[in-house]
N, C-alpha and C. Protein backbone atom coordinates (compact mmCIF):
# COMPACT_ATOMS: atom_id res chain seq x y z
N UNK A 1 3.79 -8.42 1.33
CA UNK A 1 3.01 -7.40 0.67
C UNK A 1 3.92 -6.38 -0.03
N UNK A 2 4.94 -6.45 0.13
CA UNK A 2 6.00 -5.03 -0.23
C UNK A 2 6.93 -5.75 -1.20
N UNK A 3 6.90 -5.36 -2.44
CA UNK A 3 7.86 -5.69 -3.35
C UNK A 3 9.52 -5.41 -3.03
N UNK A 4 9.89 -6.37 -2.86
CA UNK A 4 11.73 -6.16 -3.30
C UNK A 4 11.94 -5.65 -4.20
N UNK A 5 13.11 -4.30 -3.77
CA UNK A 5 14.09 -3.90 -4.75
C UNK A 5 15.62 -4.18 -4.68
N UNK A 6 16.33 -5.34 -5.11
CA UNK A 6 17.71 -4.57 -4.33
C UNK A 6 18.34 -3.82 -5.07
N UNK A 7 17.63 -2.87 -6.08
CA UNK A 7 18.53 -1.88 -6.90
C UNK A 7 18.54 -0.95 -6.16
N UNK A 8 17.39 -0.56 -5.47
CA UNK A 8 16.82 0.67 -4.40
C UNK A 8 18.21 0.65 -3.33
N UNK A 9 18.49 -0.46 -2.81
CA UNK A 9 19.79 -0.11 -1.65
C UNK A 9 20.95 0.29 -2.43
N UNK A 10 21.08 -0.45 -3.73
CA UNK A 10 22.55 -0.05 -4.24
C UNK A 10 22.42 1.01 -4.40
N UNK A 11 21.45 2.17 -5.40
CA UNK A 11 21.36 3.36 -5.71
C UNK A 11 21.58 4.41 -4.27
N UNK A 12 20.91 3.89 -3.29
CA UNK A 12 21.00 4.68 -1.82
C UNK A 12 22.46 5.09 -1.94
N UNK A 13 23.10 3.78 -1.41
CA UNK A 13 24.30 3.62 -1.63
C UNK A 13 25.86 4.54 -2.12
N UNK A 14 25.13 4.21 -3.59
CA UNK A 14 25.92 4.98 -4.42
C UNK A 14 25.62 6.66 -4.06
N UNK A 15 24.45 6.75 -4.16
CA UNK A 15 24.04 8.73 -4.32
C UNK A 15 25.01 8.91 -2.52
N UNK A 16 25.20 7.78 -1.75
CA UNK A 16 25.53 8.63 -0.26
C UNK A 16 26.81 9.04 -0.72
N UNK A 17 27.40 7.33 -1.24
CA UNK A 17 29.07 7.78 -1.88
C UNK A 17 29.76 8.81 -2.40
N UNK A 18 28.72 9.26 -3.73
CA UNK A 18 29.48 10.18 -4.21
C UNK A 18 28.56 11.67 -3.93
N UNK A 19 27.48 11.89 -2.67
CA UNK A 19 27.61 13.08 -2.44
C UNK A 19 26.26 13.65 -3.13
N UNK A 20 25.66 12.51 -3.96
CA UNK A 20 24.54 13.17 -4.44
C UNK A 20 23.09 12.91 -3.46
N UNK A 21 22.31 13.77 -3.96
CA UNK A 21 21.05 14.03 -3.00
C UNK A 21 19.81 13.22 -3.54
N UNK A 22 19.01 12.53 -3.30
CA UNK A 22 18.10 11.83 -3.99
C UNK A 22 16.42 12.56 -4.02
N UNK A 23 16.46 13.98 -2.88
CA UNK A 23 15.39 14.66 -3.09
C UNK A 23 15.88 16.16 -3.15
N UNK A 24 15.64 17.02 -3.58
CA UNK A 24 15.14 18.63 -3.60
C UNK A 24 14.05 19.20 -3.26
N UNK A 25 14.41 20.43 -3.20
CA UNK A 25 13.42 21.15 -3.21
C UNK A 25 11.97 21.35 -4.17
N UNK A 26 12.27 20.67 -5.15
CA UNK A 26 11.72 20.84 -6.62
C UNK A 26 11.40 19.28 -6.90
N UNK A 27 12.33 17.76 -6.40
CA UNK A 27 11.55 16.92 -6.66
C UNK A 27 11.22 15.78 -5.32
N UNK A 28 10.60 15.49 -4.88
CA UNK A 28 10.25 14.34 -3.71
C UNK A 28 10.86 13.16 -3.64
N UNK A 29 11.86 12.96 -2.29
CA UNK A 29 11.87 11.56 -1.89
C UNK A 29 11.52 10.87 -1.72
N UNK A 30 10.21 10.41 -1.30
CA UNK A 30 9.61 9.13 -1.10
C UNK A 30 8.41 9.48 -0.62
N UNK A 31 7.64 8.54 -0.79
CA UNK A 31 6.32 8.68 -0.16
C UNK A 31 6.01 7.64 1.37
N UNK A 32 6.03 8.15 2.72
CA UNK A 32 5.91 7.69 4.11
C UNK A 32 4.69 6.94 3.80
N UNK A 33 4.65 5.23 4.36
CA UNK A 33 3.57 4.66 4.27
C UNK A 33 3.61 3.86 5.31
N UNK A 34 2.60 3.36 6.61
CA UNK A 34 2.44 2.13 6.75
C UNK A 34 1.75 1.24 6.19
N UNK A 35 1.80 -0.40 6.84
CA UNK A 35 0.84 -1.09 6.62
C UNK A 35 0.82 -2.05 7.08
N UNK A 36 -0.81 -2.54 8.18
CA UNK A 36 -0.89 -3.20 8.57
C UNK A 36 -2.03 -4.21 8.36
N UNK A 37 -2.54 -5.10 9.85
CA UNK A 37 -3.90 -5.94 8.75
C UNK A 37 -4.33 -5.86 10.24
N UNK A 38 -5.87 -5.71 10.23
CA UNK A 38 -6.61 -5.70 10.74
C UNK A 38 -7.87 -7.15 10.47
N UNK A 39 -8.34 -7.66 11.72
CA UNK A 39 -9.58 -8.63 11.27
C UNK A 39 -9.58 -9.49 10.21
N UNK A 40 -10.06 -8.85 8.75
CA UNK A 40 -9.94 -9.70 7.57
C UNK A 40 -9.66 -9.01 6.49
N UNK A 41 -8.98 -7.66 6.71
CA UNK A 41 -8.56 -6.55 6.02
C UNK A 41 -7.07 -6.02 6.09
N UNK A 42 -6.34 -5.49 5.24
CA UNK A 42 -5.23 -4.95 5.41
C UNK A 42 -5.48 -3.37 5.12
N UNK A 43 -4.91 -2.71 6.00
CA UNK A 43 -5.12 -0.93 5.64
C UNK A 43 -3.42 -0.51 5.51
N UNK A 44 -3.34 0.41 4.64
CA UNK A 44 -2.23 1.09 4.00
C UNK A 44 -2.53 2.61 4.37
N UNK A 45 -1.84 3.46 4.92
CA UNK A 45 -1.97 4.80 5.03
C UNK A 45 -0.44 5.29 4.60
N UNK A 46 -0.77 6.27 3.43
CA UNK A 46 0.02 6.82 2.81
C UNK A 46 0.14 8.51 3.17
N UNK A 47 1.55 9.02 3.47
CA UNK A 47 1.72 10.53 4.07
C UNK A 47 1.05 11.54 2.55
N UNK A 48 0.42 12.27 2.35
CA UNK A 48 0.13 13.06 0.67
C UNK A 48 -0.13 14.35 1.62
N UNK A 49 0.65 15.14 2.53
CA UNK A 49 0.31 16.39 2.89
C UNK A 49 0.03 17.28 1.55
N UNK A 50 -1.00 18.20 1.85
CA UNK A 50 -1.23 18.74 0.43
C UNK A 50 -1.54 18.83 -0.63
N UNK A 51 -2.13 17.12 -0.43
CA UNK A 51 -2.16 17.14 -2.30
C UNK A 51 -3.55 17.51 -2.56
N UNK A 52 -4.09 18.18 -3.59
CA UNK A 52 -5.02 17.71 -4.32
C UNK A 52 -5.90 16.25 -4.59
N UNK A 53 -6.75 15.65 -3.83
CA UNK A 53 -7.39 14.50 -4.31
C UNK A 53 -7.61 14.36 -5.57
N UNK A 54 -7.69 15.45 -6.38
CA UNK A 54 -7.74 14.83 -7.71
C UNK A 54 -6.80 14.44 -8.36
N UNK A 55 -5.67 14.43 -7.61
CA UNK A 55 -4.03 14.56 -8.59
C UNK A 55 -3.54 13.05 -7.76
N UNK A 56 -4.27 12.19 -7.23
CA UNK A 56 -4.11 11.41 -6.50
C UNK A 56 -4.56 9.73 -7.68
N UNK A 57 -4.06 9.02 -8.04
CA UNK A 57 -4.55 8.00 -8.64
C UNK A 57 -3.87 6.81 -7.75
N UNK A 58 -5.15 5.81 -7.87
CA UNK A 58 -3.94 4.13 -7.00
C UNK A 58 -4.94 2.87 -8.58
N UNK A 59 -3.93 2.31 -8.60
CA UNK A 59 -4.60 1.49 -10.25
C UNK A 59 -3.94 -0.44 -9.33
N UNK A 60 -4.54 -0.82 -9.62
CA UNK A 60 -4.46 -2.07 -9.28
C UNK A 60 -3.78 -3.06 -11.10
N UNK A 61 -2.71 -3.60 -11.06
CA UNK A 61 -2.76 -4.15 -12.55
C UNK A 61 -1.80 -5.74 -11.88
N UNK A 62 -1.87 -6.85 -12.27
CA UNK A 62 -1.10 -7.47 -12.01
C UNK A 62 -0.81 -8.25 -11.09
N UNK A 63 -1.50 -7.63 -9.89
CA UNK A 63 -1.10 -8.16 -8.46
C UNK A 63 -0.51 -6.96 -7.81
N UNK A 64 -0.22 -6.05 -8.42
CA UNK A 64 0.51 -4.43 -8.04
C UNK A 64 -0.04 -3.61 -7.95
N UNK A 65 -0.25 -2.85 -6.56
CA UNK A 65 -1.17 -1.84 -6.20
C UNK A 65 -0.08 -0.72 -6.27
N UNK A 66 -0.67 0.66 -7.34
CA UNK A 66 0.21 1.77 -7.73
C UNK A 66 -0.49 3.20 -7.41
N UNK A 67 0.32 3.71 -6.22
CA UNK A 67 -0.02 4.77 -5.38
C UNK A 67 0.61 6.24 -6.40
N UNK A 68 0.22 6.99 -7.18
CA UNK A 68 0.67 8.10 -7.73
C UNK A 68 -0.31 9.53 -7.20
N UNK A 69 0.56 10.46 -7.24
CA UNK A 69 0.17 11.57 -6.82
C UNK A 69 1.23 13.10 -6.93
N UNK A 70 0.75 13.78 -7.56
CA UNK A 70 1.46 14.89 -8.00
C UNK A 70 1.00 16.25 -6.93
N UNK A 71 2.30 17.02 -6.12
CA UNK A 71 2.39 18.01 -6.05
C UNK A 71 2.79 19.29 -6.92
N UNK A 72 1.97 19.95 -7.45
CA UNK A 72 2.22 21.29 -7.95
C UNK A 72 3.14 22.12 -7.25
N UNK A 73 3.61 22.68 -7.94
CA UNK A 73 4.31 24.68 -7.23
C UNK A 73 3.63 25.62 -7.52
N UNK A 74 3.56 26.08 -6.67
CA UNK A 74 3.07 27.84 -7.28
C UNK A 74 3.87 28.32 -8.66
N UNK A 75 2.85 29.17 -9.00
CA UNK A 75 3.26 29.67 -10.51
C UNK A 75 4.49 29.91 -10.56
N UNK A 76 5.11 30.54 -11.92
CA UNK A 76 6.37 30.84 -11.78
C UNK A 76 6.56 32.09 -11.31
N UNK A 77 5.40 33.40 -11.45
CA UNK A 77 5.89 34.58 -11.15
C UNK A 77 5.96 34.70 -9.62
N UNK A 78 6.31 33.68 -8.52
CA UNK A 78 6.64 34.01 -7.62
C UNK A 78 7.86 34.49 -7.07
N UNK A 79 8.54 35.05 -6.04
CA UNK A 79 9.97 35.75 -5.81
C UNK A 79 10.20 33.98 -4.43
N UNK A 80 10.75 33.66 -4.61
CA UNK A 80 10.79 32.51 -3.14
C UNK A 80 11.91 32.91 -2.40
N UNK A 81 10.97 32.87 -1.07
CA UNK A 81 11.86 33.16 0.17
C UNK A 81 12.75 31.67 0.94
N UNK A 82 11.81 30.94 0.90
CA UNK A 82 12.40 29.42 1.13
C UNK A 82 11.41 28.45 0.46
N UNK A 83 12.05 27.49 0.17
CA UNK A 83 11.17 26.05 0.01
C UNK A 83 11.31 25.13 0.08
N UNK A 84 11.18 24.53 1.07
CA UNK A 84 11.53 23.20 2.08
C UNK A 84 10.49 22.18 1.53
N UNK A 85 9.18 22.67 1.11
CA UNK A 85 8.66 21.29 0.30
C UNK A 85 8.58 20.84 -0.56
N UNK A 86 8.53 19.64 -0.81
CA UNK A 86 8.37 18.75 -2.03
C UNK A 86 7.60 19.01 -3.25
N UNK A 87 7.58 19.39 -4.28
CA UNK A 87 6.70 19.21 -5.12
C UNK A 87 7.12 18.60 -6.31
N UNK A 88 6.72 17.87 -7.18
CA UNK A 88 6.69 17.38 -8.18
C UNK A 88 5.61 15.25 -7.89
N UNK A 89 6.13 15.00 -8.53
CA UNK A 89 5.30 13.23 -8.66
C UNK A 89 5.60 11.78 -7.51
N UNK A 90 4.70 11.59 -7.59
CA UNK A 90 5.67 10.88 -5.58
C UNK A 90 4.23 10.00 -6.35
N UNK A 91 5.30 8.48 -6.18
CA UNK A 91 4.43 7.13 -6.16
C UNK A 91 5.37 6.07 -5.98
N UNK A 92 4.54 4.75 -5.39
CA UNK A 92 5.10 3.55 -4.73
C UNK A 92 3.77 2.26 -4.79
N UNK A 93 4.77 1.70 -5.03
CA UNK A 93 4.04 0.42 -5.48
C UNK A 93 4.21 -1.06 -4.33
N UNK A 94 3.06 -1.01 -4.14
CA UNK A 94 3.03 -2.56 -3.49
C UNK A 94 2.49 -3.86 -4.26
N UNK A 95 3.36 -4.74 -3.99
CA UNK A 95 2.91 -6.07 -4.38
C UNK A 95 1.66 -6.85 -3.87
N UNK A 96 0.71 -7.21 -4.44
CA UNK A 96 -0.43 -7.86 -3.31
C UNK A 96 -0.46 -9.23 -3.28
N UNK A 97 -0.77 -9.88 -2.31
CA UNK A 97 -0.83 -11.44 -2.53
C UNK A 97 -2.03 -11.79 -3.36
N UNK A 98 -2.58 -12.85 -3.46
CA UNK A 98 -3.36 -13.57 -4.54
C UNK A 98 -4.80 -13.72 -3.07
N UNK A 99 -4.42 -13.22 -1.66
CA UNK A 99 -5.67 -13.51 -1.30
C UNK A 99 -6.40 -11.79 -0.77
N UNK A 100 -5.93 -10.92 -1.73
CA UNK A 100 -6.93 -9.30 -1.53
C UNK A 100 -7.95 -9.77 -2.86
N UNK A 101 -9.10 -9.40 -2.66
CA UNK A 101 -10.52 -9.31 -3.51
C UNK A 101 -9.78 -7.69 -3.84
N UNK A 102 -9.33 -7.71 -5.28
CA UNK A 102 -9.09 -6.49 -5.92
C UNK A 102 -10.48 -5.79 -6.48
N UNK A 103 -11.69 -6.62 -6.21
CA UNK A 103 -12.54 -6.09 -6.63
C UNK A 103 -13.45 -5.14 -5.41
N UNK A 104 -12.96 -5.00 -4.22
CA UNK A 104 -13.57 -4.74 -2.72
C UNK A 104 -12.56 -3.52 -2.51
N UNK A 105 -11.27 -3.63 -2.91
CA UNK A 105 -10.48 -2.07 -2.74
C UNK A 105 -11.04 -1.04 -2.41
N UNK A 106 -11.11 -0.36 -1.93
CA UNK A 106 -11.49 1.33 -1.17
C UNK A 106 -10.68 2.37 -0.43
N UNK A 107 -11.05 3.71 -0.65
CA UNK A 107 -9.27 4.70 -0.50
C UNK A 107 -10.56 5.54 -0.01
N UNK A 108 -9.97 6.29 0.97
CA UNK A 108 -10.17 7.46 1.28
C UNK A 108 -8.97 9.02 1.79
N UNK A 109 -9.22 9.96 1.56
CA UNK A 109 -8.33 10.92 1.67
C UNK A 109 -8.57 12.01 2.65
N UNK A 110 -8.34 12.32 3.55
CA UNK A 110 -8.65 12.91 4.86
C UNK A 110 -7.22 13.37 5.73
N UNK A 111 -6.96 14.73 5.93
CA UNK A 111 -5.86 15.57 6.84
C UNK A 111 -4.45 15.23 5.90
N UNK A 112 -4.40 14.98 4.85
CA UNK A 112 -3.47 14.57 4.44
C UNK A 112 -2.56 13.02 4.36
N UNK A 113 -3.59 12.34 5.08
CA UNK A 113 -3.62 11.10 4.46
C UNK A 113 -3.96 9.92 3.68
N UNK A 114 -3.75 9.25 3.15
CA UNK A 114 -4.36 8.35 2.08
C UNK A 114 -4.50 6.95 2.82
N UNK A 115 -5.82 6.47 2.83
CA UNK A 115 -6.15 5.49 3.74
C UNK A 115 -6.39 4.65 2.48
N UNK A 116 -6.46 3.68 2.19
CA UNK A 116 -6.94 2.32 1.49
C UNK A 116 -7.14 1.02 1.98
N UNK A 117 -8.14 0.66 1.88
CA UNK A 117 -8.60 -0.74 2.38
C UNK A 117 -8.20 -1.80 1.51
N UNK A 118 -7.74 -2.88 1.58
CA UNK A 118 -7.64 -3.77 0.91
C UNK A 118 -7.89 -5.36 1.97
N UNK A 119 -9.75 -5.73 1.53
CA UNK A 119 -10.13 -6.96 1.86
C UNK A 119 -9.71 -8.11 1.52
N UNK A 120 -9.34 -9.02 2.22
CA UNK A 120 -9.06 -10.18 1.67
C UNK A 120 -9.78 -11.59 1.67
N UNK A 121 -9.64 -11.82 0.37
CA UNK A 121 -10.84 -12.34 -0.13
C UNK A 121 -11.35 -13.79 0.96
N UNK A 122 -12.52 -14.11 0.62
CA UNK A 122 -13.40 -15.25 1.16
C UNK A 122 -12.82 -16.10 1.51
N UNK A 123 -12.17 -17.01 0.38
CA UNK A 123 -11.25 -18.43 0.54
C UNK A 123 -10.16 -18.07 1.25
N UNK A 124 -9.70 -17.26 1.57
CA UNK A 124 -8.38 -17.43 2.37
C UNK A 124 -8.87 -16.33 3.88
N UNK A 125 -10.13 -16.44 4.50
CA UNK A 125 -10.18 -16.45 5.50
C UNK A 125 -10.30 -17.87 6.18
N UNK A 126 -10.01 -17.96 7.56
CA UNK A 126 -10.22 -18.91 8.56
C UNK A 126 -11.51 -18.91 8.77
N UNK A 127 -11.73 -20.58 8.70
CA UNK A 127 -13.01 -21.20 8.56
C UNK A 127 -12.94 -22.96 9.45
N UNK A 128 -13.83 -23.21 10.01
CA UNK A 128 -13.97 -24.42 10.47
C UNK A 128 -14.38 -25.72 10.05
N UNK A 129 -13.53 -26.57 10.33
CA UNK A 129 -13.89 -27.65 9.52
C UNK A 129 -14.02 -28.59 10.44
N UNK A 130 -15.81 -29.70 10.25
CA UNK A 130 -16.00 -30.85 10.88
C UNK A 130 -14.93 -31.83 11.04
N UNK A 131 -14.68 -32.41 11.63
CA UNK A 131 -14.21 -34.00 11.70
C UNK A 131 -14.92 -34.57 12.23
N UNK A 132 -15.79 -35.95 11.81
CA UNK A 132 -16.61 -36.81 12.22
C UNK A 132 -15.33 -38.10 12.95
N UNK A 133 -15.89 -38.69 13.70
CA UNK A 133 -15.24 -40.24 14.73
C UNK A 133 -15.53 -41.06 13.98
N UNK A 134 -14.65 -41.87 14.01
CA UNK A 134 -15.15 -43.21 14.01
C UNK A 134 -14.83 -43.25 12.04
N UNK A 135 -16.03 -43.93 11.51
CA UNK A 135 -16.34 -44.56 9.62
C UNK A 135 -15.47 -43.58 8.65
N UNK A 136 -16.06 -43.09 8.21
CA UNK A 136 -15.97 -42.74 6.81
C UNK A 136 -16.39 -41.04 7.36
N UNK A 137 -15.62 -40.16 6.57
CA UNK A 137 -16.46 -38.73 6.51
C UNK A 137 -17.99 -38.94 6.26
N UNK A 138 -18.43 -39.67 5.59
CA UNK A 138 -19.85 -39.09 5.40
C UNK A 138 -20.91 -39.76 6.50
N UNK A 139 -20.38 -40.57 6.98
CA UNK A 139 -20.89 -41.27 8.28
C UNK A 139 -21.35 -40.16 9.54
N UNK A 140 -22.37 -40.32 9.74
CA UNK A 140 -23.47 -39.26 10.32
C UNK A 140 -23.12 -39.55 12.11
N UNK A 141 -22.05 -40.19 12.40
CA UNK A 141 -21.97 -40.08 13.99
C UNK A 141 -21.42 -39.23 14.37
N UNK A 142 -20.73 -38.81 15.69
CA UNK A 142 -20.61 -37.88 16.66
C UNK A 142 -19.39 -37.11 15.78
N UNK A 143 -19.57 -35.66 15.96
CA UNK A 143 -18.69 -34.83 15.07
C UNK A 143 -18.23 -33.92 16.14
N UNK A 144 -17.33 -33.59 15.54
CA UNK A 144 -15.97 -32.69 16.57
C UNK A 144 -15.53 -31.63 15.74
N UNK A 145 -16.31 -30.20 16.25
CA UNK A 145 -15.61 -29.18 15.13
C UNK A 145 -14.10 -28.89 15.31
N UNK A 146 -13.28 -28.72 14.65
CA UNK A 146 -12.31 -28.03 14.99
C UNK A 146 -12.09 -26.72 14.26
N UNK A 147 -11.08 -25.46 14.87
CA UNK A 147 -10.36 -24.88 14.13
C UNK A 147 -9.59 -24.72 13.19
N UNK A 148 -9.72 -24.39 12.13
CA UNK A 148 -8.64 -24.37 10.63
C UNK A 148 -7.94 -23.20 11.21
């Protein structure tokens, strides 16, 4: 479900090497996500302390589910005493397999987290299939369900 980067480790990498910082005060490191699968569903919960739900977009294109979301700052005429949080554009992209129904997707936003459902579709749930004894499949004698 999670797209490979291996540019993402080299860049780590490099910014530890020479000393540079990959977040501030002013722009965001990363966005905290799990994700797991439940039943016949996979759920994604994304960290968005703070945000605005409206500043929140997730767009499905491709097979690529794209999590964006913008923190604001307070105006400029403020005097700042400290600022330890993040603000500016924080998004991450997951790859989806070919068996989520992109058309069943659902997000909700609650305490600062971003919940999204992603069902997976019909054909690639587990389903049972007859085996008949004996003739031919279509031969009407004693049948034996098994597990797929």
């Amino acid at each position: 479900m999670l797209r490979f980067d291996p540019f993402t480790d080299i860049d780590s990498m490099t910014q530890s090497l020479l000393g540079a910082h990959t977040g501030s005060s002013r722009r965001p490191r990363f966005m905290p996500m799990d994700l797991y699968k439940v039943d016949d569903h996979y759920v994604l919960h994304a960290d968005l302390p703070g945000m605005d739900p409206g500043s929140i977009d997730i767009d499905v294109d491709a097979g690529v589910l794209t999590l964006t979301a913008h923190r604001s700052q307070p105006d400029d005429g403020v005097q700042w005493l400290t600022s330890e949080r993040f603000s500016g554009r924080y998004r991450r992209q997951v790859s989806l397999g070919e068996n989520i129904d992109v058309d069943r997707i659902s997000a909700s936003y609650d305490n600062g987290v971003l919940s999204v459902i992603l069902p997976v579709t019909e054909r690639a749930k587990p389903r049972r299939i007859e085996i008949t004894r004996g003739g031919s499949p279509a031969a009407c004698g004693d049948r034996t369900p098994i597990e797929a």
